[in-house]
PDB file of N, CA and C in Angstrom:
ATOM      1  N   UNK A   1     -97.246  32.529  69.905  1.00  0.00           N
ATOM      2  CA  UNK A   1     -96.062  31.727  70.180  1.00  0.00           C
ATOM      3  C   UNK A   1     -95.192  31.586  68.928  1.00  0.00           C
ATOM      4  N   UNK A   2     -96.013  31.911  67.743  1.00  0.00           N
ATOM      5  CA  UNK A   2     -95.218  31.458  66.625  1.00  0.00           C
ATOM      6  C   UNK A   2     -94.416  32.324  66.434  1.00  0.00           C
ATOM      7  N   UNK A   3     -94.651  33.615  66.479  1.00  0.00           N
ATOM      8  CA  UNK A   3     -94.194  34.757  66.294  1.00  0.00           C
ATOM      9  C   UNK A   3     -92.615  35.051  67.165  1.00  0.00           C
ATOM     10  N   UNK A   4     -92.628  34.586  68.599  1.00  0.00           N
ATOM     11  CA  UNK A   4     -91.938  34.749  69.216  1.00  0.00           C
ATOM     12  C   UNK A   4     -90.453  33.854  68.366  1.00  0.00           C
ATOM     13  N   UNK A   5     -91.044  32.573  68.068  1.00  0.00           N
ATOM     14  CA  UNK A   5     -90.225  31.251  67.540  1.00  0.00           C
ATOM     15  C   UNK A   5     -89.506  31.563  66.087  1.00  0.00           C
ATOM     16  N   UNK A   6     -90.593  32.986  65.184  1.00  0.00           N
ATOM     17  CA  UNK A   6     -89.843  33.213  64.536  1.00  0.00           C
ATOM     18  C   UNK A   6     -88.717  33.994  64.450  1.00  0.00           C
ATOM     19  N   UNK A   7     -88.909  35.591  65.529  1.00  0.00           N
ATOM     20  CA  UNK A   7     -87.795  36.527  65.854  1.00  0.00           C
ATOM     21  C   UNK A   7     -86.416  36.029  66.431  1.00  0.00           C
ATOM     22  N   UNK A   8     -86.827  34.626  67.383  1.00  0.00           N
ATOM     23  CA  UNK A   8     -86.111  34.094  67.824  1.00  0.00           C
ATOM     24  C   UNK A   8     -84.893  33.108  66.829  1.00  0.00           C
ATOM     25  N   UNK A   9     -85.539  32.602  66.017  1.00  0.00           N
ATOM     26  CA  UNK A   9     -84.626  32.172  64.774  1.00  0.00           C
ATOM     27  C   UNK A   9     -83.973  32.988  63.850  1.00  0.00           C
ATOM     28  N   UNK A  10     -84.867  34.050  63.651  1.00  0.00           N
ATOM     29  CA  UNK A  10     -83.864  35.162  62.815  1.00  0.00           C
ATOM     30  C   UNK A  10     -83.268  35.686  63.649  1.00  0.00           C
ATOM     31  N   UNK A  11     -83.312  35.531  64.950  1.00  0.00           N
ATOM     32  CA  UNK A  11     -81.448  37.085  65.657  1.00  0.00           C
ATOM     33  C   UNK A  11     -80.648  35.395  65.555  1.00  0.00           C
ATOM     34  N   UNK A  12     -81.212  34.280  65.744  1.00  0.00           N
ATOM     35  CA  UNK A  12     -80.120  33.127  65.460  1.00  0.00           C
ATOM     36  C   UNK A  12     -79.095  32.967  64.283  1.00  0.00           C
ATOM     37  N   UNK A  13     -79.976  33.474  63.146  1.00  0.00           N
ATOM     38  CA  UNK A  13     -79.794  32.972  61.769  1.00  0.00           C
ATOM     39  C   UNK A  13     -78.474  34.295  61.507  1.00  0.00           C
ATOM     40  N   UNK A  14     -79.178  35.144  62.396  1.00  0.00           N
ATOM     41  CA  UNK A  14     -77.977  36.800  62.101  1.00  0.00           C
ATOM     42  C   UNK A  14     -77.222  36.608  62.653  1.00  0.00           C
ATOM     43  N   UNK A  15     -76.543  35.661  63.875  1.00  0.00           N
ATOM     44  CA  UNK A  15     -75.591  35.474  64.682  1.00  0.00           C
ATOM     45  C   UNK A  15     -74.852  34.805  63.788  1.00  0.00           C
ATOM     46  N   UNK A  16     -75.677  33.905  63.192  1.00  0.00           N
ATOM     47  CA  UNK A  16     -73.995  32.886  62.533  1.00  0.00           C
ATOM     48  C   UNK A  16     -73.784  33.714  61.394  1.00  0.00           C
ATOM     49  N   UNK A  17     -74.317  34.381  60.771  1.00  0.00           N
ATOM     50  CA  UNK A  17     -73.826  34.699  59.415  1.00  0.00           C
ATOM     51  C   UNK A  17     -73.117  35.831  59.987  1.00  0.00           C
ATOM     52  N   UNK A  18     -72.833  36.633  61.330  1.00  0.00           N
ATOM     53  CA  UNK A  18     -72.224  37.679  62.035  1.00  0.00           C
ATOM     54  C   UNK A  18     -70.885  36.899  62.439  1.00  0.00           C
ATOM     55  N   UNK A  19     -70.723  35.356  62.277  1.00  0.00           N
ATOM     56  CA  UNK A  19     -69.764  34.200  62.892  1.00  0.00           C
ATOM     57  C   UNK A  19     -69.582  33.758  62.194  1.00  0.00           C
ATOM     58  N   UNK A  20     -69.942  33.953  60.900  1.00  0.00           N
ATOM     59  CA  UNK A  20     -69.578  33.343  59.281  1.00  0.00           C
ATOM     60  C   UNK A  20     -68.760  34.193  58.895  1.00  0.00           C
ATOM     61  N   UNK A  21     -68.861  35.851  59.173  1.00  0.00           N
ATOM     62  CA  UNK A  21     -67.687  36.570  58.540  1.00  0.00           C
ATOM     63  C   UNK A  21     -66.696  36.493  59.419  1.00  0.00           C
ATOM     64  N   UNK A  22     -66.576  36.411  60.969  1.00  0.00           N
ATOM     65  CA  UNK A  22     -65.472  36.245  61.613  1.00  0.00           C
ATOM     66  C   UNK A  22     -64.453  34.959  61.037  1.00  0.00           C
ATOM     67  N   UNK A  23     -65.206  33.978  61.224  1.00  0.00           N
ATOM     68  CA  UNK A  23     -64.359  32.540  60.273  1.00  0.00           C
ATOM     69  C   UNK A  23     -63.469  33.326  59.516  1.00  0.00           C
ATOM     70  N   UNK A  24     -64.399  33.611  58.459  1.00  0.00           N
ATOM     71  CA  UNK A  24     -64.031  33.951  56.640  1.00  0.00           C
ATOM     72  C   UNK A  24     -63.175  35.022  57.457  1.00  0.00           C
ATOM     73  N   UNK A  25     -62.665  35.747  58.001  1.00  0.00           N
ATOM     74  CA  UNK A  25     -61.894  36.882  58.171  1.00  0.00           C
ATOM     75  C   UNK A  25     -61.026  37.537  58.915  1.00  0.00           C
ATOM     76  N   UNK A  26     -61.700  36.214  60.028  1.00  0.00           N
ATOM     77  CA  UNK A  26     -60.700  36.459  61.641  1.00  0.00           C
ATOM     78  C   UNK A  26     -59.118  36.408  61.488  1.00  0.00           C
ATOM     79  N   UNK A  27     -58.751  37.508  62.132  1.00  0.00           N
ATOM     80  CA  UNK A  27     -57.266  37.955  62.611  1.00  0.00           C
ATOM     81  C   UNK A  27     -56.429  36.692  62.490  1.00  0.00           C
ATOM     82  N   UNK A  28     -56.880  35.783  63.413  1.00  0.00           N
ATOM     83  CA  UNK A  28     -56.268  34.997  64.146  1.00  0.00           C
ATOM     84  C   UNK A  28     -57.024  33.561  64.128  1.00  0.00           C
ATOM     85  N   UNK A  29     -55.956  32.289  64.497  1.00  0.00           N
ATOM     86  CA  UNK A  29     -57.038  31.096  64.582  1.00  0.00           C
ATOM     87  C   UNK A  29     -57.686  31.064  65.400  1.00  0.00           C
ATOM     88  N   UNK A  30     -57.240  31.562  66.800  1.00  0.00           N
ATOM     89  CA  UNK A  30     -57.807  31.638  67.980  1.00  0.00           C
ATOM     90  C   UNK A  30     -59.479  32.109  67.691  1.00  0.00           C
ATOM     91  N   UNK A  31     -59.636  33.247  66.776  1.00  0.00           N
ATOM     92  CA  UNK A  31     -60.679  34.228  66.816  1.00  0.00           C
ATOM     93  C   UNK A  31     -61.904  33.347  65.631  1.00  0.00           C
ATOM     94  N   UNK A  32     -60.929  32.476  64.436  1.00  0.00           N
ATOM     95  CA  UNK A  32     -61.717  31.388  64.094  1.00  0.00           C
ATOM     96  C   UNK A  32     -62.598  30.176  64.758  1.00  0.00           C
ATOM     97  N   UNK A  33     -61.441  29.834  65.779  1.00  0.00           N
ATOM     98  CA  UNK A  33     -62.265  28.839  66.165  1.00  0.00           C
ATOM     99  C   UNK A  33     -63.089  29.353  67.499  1.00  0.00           C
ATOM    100  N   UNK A  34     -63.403  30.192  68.134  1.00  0.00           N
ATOM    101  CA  UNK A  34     -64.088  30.690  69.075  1.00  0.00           C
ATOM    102  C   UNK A  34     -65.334  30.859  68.210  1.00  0.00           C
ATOM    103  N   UNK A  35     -65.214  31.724  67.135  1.00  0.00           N
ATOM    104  CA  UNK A  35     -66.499  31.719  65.701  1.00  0.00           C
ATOM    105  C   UNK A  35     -67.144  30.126  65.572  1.00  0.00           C
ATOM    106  N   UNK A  36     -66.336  29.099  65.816  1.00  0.00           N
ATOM    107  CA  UNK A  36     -66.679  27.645  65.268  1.00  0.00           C
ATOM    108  C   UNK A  36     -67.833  27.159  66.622  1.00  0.00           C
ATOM    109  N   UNK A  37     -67.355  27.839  67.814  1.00  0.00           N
ATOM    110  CA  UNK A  37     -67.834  27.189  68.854  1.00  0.00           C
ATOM    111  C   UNK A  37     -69.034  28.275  69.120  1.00  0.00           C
ATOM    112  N   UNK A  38     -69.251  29.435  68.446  1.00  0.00           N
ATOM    113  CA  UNK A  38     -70.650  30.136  67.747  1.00  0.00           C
ATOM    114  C   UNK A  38     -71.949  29.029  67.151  1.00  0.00           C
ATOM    115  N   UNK A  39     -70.696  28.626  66.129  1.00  0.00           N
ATOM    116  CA  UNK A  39     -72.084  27.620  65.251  1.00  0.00           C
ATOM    117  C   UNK A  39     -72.069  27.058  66.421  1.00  0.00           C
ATOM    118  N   UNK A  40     -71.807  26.004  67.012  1.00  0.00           N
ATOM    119  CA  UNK A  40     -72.201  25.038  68.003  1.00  0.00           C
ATOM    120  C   UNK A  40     -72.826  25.525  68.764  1.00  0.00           C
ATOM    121  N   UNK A  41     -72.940  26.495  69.495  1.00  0.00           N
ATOM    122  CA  UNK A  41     -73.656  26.757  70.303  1.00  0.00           C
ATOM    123  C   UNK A  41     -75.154  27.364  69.968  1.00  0.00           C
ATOM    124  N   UNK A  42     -75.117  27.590  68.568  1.00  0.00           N
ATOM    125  CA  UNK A  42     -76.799  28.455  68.044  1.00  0.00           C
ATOM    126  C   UNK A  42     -77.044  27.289  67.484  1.00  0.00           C
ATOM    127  N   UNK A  43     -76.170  26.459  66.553  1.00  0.00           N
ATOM    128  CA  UNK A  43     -76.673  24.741  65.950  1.00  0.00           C
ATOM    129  C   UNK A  43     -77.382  24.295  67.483  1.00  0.00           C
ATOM    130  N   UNK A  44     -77.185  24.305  68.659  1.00  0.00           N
ATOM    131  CA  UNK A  44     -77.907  23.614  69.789  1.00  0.00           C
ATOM    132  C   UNK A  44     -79.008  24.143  70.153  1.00  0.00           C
ATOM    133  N   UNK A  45     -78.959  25.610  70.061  1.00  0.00           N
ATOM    134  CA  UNK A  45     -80.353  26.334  70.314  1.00  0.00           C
ATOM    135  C   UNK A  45     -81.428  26.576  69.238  1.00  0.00           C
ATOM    136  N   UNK A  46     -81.105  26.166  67.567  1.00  0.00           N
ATOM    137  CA  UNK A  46     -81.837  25.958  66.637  1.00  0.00           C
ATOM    138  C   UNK A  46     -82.612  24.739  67.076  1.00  0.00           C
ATOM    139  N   UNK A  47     -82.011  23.603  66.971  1.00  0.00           N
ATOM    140  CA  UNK A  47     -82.061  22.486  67.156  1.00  0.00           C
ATOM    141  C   UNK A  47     -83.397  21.974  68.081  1.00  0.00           C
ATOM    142  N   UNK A  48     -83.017  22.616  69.129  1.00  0.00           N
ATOM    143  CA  UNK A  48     -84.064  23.139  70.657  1.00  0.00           C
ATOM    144  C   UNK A  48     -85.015  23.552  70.010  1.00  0.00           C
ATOM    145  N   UNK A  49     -85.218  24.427  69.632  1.00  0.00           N
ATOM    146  CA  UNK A  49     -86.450  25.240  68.946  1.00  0.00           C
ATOM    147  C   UNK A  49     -87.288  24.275  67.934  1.00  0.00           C
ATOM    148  N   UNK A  50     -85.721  23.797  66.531  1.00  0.00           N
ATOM    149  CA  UNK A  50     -87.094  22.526  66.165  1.00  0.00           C
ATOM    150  C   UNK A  50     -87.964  21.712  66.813  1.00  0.00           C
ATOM    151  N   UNK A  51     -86.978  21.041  67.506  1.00  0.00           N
ATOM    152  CA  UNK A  51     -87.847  20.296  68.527  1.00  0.00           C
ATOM    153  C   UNK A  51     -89.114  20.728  69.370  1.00  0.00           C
ATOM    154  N   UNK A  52     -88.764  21.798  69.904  1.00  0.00           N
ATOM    155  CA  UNK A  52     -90.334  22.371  70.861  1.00  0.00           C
ATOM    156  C   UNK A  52     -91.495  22.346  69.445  1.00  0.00           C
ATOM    157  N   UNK A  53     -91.009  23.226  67.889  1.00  0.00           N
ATOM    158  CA  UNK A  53     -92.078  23.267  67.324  1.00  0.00           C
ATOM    159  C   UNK A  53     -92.803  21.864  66.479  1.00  0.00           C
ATOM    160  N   UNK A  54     -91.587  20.859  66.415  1.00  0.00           N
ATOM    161  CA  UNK A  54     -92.304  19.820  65.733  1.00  0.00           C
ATOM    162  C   UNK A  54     -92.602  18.268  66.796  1.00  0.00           C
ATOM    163  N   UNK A  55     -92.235  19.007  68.351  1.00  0.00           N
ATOM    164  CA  UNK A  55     -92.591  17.500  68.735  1.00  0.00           C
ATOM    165  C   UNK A  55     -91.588  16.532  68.636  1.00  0.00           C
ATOM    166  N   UNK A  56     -90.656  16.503  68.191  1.00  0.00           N
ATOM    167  CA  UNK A  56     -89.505  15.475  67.992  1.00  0.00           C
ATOM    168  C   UNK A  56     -88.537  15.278  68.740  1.00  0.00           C
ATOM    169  N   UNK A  57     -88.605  14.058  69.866  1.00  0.00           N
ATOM    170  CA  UNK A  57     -87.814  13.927  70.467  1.00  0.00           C
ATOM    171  C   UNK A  57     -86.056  13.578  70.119  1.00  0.00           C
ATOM    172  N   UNK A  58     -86.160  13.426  69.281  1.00  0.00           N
ATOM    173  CA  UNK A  58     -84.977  12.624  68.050  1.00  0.00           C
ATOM    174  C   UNK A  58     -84.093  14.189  68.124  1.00  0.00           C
ATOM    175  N   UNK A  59     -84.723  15.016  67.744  1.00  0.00           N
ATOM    176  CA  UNK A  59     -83.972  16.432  67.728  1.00  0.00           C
ATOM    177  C   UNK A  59     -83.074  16.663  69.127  1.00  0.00           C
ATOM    178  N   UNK A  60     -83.873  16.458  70.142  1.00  0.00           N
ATOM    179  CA  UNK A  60     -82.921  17.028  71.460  1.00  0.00           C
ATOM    180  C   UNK A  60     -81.811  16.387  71.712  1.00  0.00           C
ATOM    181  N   UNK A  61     -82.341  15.091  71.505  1.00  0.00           N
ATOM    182  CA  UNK A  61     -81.228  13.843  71.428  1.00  0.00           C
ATOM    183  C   UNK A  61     -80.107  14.394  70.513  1.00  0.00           C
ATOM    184  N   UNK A  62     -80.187  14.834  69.328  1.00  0.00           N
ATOM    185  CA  UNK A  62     -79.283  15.625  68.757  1.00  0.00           C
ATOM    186  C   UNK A  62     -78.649  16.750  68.903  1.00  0.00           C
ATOM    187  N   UNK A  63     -79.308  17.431  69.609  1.00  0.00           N
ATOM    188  CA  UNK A  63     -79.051  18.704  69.858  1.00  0.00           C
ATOM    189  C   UNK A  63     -78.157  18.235  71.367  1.00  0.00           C
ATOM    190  N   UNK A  64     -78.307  17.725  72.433  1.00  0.00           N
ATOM    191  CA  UNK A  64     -77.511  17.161  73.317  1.00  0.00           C
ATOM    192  C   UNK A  64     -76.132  16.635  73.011  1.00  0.00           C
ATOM    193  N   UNK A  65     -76.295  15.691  71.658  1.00  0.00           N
ATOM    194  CA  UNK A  65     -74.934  14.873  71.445  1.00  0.00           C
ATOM    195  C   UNK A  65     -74.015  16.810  70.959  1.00  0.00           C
ATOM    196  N   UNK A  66     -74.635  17.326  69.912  1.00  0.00           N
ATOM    197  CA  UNK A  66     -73.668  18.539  69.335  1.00  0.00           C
ATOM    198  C   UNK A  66     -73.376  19.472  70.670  1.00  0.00           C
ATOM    199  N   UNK A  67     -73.930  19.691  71.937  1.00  0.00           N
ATOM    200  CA  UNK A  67     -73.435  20.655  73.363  1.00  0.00           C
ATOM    201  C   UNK A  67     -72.631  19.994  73.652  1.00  0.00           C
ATOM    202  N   UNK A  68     -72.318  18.300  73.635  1.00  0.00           N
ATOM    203  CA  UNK A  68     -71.137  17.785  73.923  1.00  0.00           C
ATOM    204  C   UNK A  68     -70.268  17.762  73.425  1.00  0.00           C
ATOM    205  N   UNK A  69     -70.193  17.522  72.196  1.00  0.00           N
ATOM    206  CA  UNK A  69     -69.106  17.394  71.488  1.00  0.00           C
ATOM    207  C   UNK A  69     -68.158  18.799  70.841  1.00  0.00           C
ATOM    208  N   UNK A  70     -69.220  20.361  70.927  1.00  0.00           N
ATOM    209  CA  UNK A  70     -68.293  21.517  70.831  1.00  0.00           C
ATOM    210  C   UNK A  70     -67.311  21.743  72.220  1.00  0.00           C
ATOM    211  N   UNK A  71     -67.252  21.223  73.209  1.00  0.00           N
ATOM    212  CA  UNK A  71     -66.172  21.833  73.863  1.00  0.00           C
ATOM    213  C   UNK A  71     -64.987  21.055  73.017  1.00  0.00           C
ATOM    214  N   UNK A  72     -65.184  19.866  72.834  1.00  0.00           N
ATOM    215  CA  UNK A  72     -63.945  19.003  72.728  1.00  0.00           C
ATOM    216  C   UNK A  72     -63.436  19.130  71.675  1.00  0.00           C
ATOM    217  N   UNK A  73     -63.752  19.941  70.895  1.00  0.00           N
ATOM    218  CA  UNK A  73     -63.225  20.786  68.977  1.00  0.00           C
ATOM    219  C   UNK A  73     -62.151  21.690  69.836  1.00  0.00           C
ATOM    220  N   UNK A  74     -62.654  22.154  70.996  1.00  0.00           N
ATOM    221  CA  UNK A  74     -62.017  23.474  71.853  1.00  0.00           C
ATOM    222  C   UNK A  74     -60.797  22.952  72.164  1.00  0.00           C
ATOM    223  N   UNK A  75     -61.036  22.088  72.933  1.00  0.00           N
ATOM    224  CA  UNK A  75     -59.820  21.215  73.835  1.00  0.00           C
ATOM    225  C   UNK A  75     -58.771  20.798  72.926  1.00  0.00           C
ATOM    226  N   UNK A  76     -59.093  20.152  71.655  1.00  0.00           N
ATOM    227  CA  UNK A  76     -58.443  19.554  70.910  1.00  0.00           C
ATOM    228  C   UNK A  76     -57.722  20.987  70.026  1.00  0.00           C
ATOM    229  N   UNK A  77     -58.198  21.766  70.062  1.00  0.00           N
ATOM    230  CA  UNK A  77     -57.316  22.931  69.326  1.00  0.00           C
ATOM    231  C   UNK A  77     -56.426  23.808  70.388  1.00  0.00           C
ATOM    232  N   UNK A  78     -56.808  23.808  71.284  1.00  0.00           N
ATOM    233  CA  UNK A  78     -55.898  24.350  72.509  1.00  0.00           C
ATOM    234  C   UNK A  78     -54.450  23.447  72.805  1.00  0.00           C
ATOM    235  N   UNK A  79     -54.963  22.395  72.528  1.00  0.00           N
ATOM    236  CA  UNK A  79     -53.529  21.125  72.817  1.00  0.00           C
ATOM    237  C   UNK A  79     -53.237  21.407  71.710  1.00  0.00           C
ATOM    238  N   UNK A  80     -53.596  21.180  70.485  1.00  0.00           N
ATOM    239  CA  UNK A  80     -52.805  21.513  68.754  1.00  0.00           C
ATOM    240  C   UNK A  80     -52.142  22.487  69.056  1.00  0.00           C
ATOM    241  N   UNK A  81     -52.797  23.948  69.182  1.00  0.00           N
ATOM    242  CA  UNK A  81     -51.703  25.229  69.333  1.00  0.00           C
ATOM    243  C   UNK A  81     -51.142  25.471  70.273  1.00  0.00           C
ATOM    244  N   UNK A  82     -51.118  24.561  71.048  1.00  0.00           N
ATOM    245  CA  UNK A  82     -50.350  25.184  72.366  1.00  0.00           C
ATOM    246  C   UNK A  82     -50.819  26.747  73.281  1.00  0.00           C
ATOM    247  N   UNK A  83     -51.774  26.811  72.575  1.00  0.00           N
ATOM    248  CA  UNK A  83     -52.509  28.685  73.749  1.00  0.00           C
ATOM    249  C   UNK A  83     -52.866  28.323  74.719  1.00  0.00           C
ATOM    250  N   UNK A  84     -52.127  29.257  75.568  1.00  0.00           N
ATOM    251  CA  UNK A  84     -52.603  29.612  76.975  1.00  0.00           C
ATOM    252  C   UNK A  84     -53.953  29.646  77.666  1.00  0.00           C
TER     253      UNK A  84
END
């Protein structure tokens, strides 16, 4: 099981730093902040994973509040720029 928990964190760990150069480099803001809502979404599935391996309910609870609160980074930049 451990094994699985670790492959599973490293293609995580390669996603954001694959969403770390988009940030640092993206075209466009649009293409930044879609990268932003990357972290949020692997920050929730890290998060998940601590939790299954250490038992800590405190984590999901966290990991729940951050699935809520990345759409609304979304929403709030869609009304800022005005995109379609």
């Amino acid at each position: 099981m451990a094994t699985y928990l670790t492959f599973i964190t490293a293609v995580l760990l390669i996603i954001l730093l694959i969403g770390l150069w988009r940030v640092i480099g993206g075209p466009t803001s649009a293409d930044r902040m879609l990268a932003a809502q990357l972290f949020g979404t692997a920050g929730v599935a890290i998060l998940m994973l601590l939790a299954a391996v250490q038992n800590e309910e405190a984590l999901l609870n966290v990991a729940l509040v951050l699935a809520l609160l990345a759409p609304l980074t979304l929403i709030a930049f869609v009304k800022l720029t005005g995109s379609k």
